[in-house]
N, C-alpha and C. Protein backbone atom coordinates (compact mmCIF):
# COMPACT_ATOMS: atom_id res chain seq x y z
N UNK A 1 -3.50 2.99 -20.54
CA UNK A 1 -3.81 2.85 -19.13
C UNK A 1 -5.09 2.03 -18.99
N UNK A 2 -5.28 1.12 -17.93
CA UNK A 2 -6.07 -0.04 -17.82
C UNK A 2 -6.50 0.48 -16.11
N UNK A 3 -8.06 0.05 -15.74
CA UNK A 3 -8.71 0.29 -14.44
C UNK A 3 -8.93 -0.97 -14.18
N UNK A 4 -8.44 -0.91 -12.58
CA UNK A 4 -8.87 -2.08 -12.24
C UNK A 4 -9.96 -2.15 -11.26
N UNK A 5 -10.77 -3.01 -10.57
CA UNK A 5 -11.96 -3.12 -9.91
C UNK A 5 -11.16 -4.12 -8.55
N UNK A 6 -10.87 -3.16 -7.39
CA UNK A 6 -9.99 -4.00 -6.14
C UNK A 6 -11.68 -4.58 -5.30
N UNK A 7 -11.34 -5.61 -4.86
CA UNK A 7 -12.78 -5.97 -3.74
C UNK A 7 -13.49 -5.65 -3.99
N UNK A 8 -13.86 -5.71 -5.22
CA UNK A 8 -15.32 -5.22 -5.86
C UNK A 8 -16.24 -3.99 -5.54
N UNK A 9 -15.30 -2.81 -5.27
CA UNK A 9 -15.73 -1.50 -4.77
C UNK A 9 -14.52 -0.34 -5.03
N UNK A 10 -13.49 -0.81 -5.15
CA UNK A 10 -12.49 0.34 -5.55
C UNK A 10 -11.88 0.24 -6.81
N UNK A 11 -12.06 1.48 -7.60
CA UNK A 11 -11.76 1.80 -9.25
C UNK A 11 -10.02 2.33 -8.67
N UNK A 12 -9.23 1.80 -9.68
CA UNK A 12 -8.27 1.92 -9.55
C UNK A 12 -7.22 1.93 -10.85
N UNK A 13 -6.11 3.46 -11.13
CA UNK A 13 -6.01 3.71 -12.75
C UNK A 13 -4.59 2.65 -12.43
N UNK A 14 -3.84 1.54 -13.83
CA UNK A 14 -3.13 0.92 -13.65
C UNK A 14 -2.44 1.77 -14.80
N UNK A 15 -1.12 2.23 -14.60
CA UNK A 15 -0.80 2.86 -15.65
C UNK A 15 0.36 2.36 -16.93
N UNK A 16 0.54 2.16 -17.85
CA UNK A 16 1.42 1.73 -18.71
C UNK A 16 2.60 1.14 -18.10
N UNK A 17 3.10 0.04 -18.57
CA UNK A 17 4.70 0.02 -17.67
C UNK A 17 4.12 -0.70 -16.36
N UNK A 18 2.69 -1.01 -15.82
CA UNK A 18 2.76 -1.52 -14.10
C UNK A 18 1.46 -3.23 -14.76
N UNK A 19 1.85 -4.15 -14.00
CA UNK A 19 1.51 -5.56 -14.87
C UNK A 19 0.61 -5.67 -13.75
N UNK A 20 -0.46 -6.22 -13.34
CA UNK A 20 -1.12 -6.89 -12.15
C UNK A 20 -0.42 -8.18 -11.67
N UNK A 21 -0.66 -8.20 -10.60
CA UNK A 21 0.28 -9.64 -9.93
C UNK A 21 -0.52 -10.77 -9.77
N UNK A 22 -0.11 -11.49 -9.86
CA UNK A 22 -1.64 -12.79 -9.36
C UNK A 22 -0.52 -12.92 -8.12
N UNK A 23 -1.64 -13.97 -7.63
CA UNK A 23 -1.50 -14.53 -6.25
C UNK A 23 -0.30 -15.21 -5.88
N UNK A 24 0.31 -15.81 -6.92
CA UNK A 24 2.06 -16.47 -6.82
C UNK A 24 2.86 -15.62 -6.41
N UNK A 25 2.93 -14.52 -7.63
CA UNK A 25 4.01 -13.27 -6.92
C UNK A 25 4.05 -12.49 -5.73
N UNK A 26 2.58 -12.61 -5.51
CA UNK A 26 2.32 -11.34 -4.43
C UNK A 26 3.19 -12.21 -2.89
N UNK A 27 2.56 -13.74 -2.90
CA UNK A 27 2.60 -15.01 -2.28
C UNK A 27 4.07 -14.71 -1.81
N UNK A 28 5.43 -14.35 -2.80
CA UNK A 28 6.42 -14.78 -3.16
C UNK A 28 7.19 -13.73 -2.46
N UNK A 29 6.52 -12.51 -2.97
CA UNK A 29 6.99 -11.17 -2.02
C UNK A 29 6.46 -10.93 -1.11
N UNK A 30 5.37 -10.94 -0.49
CA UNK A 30 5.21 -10.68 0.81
C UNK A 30 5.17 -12.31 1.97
N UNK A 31 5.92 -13.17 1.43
CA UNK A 31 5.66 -14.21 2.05
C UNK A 31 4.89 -15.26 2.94
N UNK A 32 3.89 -14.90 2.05
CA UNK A 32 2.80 -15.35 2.67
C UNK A 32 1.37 -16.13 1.55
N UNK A 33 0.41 -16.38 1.84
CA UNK A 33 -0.42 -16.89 1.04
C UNK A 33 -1.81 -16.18 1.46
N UNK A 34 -2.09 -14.81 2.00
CA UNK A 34 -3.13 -14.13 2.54
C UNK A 34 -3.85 -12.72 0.74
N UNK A 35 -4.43 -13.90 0.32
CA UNK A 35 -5.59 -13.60 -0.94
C UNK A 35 -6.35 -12.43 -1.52
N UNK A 36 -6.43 -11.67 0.06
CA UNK A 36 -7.19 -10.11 0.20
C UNK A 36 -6.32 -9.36 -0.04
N UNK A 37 -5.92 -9.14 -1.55
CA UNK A 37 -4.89 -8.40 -1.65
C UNK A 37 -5.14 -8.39 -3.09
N UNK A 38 -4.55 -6.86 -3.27
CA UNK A 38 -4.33 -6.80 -5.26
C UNK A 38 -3.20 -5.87 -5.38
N UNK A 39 -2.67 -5.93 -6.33
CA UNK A 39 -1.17 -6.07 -6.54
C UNK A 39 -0.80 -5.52 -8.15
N UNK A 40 0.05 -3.91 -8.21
CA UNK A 40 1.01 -4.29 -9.51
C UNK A 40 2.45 -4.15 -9.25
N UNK A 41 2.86 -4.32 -10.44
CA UNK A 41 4.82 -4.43 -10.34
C UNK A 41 4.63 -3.44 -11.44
N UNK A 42 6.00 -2.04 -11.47
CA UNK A 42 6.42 -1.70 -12.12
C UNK A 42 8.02 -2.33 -12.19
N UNK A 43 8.65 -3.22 -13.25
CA UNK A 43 9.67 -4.10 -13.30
C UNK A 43 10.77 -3.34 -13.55
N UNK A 44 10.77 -2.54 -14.98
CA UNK A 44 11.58 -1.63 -14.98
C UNK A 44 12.20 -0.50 -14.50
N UNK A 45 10.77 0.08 -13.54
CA UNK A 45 11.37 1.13 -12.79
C UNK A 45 11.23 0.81 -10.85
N UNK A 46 11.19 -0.15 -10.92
CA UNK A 46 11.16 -1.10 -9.56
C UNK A 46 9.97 -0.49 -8.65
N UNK A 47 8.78 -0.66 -8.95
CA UNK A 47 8.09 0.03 -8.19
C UNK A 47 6.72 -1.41 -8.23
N UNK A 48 6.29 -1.43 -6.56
CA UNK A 48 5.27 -1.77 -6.34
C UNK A 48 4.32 -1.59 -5.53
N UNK A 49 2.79 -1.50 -6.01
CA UNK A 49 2.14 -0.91 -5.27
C UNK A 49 0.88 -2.10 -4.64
N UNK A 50 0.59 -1.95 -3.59
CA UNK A 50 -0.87 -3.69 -3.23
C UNK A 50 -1.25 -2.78 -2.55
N UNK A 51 -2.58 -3.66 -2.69
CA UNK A 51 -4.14 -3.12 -1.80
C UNK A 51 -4.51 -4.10 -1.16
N UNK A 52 -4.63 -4.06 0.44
CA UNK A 52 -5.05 -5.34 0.93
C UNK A 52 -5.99 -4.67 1.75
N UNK A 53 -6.69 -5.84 2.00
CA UNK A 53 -8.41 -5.60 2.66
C UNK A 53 -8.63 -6.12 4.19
N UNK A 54 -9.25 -5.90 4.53
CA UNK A 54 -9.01 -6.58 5.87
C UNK A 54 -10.87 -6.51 6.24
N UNK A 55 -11.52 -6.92 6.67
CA UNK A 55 -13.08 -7.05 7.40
C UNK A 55 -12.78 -7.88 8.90
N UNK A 56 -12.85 -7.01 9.66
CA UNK A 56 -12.91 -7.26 10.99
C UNK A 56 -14.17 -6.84 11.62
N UNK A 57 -14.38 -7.12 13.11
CA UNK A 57 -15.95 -6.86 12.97
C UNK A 57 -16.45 -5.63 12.73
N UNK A 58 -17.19 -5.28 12.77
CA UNK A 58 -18.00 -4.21 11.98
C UNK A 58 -17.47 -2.83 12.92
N UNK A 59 -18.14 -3.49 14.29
CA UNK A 59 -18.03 -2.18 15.86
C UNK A 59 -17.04 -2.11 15.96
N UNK A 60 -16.09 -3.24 16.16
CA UNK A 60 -14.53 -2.99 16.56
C UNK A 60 -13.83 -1.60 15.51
N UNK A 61 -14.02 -1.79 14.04
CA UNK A 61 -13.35 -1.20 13.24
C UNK A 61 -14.17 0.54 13.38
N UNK A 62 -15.04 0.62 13.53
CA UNK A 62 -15.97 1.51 14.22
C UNK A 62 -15.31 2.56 15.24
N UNK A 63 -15.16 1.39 16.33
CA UNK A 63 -14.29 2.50 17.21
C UNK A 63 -13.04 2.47 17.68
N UNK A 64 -12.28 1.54 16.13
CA UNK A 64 -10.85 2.12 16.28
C UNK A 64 -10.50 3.12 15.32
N UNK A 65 -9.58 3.74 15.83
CA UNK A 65 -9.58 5.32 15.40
C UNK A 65 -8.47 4.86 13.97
N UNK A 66 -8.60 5.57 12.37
CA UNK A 66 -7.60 5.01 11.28
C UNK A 66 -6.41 5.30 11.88
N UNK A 67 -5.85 6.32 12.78
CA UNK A 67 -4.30 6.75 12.82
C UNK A 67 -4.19 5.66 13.91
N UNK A 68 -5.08 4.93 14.56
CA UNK A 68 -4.63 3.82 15.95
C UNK A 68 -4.27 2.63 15.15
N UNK A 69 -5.01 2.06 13.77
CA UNK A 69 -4.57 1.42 13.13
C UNK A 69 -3.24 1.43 12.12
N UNK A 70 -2.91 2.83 11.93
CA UNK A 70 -1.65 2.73 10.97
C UNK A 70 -0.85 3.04 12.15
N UNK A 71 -0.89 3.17 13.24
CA UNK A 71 0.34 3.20 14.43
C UNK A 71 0.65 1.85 14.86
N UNK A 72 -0.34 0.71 14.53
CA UNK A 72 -0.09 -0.52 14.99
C UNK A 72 0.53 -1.28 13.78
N UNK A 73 0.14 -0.51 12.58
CA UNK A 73 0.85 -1.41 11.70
C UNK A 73 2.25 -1.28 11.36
N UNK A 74 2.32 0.05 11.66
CA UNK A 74 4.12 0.83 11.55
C UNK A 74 4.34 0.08 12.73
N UNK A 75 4.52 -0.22 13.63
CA UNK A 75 4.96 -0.76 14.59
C UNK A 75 5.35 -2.44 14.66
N UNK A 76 4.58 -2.92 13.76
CA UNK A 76 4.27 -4.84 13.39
C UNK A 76 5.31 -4.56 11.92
N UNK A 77 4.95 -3.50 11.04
CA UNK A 77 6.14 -3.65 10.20
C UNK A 77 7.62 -2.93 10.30
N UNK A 78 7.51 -2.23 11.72
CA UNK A 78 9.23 -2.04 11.68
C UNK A 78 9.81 -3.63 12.55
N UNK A 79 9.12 -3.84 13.09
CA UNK A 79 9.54 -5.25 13.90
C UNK A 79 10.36 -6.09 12.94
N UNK A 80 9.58 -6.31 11.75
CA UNK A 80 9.70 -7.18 10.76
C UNK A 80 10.89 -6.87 9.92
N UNK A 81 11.04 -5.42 9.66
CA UNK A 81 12.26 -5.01 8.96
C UNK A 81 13.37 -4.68 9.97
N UNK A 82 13.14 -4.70 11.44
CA UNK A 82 14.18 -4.64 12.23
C UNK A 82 15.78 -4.81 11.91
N UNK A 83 15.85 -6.13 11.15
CA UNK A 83 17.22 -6.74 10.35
C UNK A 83 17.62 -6.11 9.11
N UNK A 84 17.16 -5.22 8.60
CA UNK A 84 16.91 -4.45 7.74
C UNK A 84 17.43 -3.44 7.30
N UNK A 85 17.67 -2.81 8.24
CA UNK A 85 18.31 -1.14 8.21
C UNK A 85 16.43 -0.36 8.51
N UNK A 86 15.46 -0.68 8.70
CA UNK A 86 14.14 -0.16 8.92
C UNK A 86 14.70 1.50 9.59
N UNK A 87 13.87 2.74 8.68
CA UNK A 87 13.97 3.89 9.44
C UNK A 87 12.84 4.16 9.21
N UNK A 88 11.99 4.64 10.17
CA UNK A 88 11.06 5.30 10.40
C UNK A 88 11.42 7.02 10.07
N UNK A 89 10.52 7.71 8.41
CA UNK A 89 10.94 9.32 8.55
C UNK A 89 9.38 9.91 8.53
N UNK A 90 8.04 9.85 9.07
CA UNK A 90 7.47 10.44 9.36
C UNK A 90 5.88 9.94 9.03
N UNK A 91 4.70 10.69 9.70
CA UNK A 91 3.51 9.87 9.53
C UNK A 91 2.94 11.28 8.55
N UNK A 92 1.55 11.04 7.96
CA UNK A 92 1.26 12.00 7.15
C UNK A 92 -0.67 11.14 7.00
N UNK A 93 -1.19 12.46 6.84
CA UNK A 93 -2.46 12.09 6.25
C UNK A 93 -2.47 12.63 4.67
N UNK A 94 -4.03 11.64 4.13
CA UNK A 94 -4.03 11.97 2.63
C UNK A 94 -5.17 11.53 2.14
N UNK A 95 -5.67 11.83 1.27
CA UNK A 95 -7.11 11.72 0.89
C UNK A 95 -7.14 10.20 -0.77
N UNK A 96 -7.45 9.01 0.29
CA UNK A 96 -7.82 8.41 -1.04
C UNK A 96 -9.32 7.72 -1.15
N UNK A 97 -9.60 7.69 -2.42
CA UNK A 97 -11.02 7.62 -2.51
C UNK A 97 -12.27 8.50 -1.82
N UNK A 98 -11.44 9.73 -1.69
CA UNK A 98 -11.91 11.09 -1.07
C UNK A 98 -12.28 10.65 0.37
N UNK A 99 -11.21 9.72 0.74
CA UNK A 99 -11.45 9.51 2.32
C UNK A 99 -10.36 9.83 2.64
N UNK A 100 -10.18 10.63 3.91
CA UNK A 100 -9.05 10.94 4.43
C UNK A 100 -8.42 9.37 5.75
N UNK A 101 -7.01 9.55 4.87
CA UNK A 101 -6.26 8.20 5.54
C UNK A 101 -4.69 8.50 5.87
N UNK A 102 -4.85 7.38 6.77
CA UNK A 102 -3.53 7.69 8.11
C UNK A 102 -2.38 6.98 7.51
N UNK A 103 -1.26 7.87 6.98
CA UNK A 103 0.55 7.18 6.38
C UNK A 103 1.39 7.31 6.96
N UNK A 104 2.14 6.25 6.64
CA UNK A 104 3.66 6.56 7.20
C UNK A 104 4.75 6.51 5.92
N UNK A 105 5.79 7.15 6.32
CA UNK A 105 6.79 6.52 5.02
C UNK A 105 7.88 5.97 6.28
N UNK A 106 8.72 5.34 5.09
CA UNK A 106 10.13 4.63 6.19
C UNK A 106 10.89 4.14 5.04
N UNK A 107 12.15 3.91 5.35
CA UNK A 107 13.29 3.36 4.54
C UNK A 107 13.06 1.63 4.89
N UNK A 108 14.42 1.23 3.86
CA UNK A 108 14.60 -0.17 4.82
C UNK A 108 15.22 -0.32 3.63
N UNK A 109 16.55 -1.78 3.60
CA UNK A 109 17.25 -2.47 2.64
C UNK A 109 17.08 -4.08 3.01
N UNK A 110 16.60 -4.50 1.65
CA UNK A 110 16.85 -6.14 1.49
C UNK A 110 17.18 -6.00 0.24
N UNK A 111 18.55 -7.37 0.38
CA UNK A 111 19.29 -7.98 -0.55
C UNK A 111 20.28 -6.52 -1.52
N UNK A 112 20.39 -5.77 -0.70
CA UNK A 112 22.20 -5.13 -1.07
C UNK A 112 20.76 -3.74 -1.60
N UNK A 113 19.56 -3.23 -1.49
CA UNK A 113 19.27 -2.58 -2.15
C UNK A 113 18.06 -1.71 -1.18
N UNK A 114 18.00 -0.12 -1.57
CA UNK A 114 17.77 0.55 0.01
C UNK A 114 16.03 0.88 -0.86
N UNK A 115 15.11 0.89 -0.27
CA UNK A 115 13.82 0.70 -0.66
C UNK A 115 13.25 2.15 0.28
N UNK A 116 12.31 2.82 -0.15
CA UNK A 116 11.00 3.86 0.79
C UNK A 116 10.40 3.48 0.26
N UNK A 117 9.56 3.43 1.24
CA UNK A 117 8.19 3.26 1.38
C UNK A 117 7.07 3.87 1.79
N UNK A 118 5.67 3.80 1.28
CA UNK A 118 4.47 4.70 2.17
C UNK A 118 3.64 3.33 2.26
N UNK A 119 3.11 3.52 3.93
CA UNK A 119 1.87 2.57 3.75
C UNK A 119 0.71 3.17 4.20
N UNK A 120 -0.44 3.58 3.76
CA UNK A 120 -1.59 4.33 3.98
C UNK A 120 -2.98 3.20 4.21
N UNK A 121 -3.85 3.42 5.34
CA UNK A 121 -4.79 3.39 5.53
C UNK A 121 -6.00 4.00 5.57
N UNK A 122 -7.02 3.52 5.28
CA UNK A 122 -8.41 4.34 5.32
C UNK A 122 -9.48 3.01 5.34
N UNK A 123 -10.59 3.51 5.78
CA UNK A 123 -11.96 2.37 5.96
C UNK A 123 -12.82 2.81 5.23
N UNK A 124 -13.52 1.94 4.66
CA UNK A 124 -14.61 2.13 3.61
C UNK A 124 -15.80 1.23 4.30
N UNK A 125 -16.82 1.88 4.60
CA UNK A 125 -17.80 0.77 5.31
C UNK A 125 -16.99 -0.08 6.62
N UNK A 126 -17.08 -1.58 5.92
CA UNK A 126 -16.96 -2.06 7.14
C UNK A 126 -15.87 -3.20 6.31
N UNK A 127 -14.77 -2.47 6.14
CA UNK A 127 -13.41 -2.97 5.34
C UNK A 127 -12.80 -2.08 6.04
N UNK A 128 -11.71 -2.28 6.18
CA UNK A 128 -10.31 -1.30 6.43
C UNK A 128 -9.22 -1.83 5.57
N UNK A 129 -8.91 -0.59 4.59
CA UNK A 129 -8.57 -0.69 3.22
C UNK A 129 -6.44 -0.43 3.91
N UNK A 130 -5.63 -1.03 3.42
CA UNK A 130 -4.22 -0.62 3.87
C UNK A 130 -3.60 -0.47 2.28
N UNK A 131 -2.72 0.41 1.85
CA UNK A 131 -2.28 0.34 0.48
C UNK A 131 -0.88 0.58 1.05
N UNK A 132 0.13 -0.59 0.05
CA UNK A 132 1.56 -0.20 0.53
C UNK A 132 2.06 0.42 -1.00
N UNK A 133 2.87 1.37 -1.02
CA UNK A 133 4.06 1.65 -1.87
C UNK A 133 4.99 1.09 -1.71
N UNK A 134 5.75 1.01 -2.68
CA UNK A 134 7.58 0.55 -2.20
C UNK A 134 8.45 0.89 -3.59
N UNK A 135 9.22 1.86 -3.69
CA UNK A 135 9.80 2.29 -4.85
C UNK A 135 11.79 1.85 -4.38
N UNK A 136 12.29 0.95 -5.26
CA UNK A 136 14.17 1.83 -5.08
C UNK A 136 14.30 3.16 -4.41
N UNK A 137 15.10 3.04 -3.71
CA UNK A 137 14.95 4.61 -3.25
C UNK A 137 15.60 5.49 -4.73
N UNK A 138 16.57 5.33 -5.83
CA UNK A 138 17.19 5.94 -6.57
C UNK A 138 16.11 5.98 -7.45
N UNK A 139 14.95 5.47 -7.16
CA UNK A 139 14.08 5.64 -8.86
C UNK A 139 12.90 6.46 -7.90
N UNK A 140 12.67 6.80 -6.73
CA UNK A 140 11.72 7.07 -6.45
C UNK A 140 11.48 8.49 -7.28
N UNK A 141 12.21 9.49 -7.34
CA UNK A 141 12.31 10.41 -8.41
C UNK A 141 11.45 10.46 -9.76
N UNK A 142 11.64 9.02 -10.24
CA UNK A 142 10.61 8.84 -11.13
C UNK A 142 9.46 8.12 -11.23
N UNK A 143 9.50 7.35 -10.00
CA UNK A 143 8.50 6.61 -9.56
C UNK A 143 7.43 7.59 -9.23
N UNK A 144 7.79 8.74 -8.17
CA UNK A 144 7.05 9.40 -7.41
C UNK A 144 5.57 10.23 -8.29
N UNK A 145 5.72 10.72 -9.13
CA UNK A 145 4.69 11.12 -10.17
C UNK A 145 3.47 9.76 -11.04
N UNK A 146 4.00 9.08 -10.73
CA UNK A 146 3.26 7.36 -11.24
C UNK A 146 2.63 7.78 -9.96
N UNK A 147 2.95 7.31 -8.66
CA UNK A 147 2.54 6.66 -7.52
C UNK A 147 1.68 7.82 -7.67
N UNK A 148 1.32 9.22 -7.15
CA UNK A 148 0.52 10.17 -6.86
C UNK A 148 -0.46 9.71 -7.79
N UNK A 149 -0.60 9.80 -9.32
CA UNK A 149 -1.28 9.48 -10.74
C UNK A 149 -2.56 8.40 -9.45
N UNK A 150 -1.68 7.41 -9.23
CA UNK A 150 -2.01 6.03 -9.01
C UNK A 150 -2.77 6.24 -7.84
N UNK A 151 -2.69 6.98 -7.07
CA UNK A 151 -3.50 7.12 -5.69
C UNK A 151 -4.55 7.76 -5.66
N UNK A 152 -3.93 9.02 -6.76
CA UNK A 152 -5.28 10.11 -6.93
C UNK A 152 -6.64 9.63 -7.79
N UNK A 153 -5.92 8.33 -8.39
CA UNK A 153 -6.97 7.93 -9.54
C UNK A 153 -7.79 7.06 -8.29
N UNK A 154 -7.58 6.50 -7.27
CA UNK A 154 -8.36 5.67 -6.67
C UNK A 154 -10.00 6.52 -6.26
N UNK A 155 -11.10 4.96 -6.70
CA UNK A 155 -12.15 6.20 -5.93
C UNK A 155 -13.60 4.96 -5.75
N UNK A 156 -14.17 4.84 -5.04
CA UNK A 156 -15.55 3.79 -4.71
C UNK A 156 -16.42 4.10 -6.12
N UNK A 157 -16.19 2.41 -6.71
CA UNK A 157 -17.36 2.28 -7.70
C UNK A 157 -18.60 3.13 -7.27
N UNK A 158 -19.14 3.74 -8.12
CA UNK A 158 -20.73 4.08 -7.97
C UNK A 158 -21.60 3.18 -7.83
């Protein structure tokens, strides 16, 4: 098992079996070319997990509330999976980097194959941190004990 250092403030455990992504793949799957982001693939057991960053102004992020931000983002990403089969099954809080942060999970299928997902938010300073999951739904079973490993290990460099 290998740690990685996300935005130069979050320790993060990478565990056997999960590769880091550079910027092509991430580019490739989330279709886009937006940099603030870190990224692994588990290949064999179809699982991927990214950390993307966001710095907006300081006050704004201040006095928006984390669950006002993961309600806007569940909302911008069911849009997107609309064509999809997108199901929304429930919101949830959870503690990463011993900060408590605002989730959702949801289904969805691209290319013949049915995917869940969690996407969790939390703010650190004056970042607002978003982490997505995305497992097969048939492997999440074994995915699901990685992913927890993987969340619980997150925590702010000293």
């Amino acid at each position: 098992m290998q740690e990685a250092l996300v935005n130069g403030e979050i320790l993060i455990s990478v565990p056997d079996g999960f590769d880091v992504m550079d910027d092509s793949l991430m580019d490739e799957l989330y279709e886009d070319h937006n940099h603030d982001r870190w990224g692994i693939i588990d290949r064999e057991n179809h699982m991927v997990l990214t950390v993307f960053w966001h710095m907006p102004n300081g006050l704004l992020l201040k006095m928006v509330p984390t669950k006002t931000i993961c309600k806007s983002t569940e909302e911008r990403l069911s849009a997107r999976l609309k064509d999809h089969d997108y199901k929304f099954e429930k919101h949830f809080r959870r503690l990463l980097c011993n900060i408590e942060g605002e989730g959702f999970r949801h289904s969805y299928s691209i290319r013949g194959y049915q995917y869940i997902a969690e996407i969790i938010v939390f703010k650190q300073g004056n970042v607002c941190y978003t982490v997505y999951a995305y497992s097969r739904t048939e492997m999440e079973p074994v995915n699901r004990p990685q992913l927890n490993d993987i969340l619980e290990s997150m925590k702010i460099k000293d």
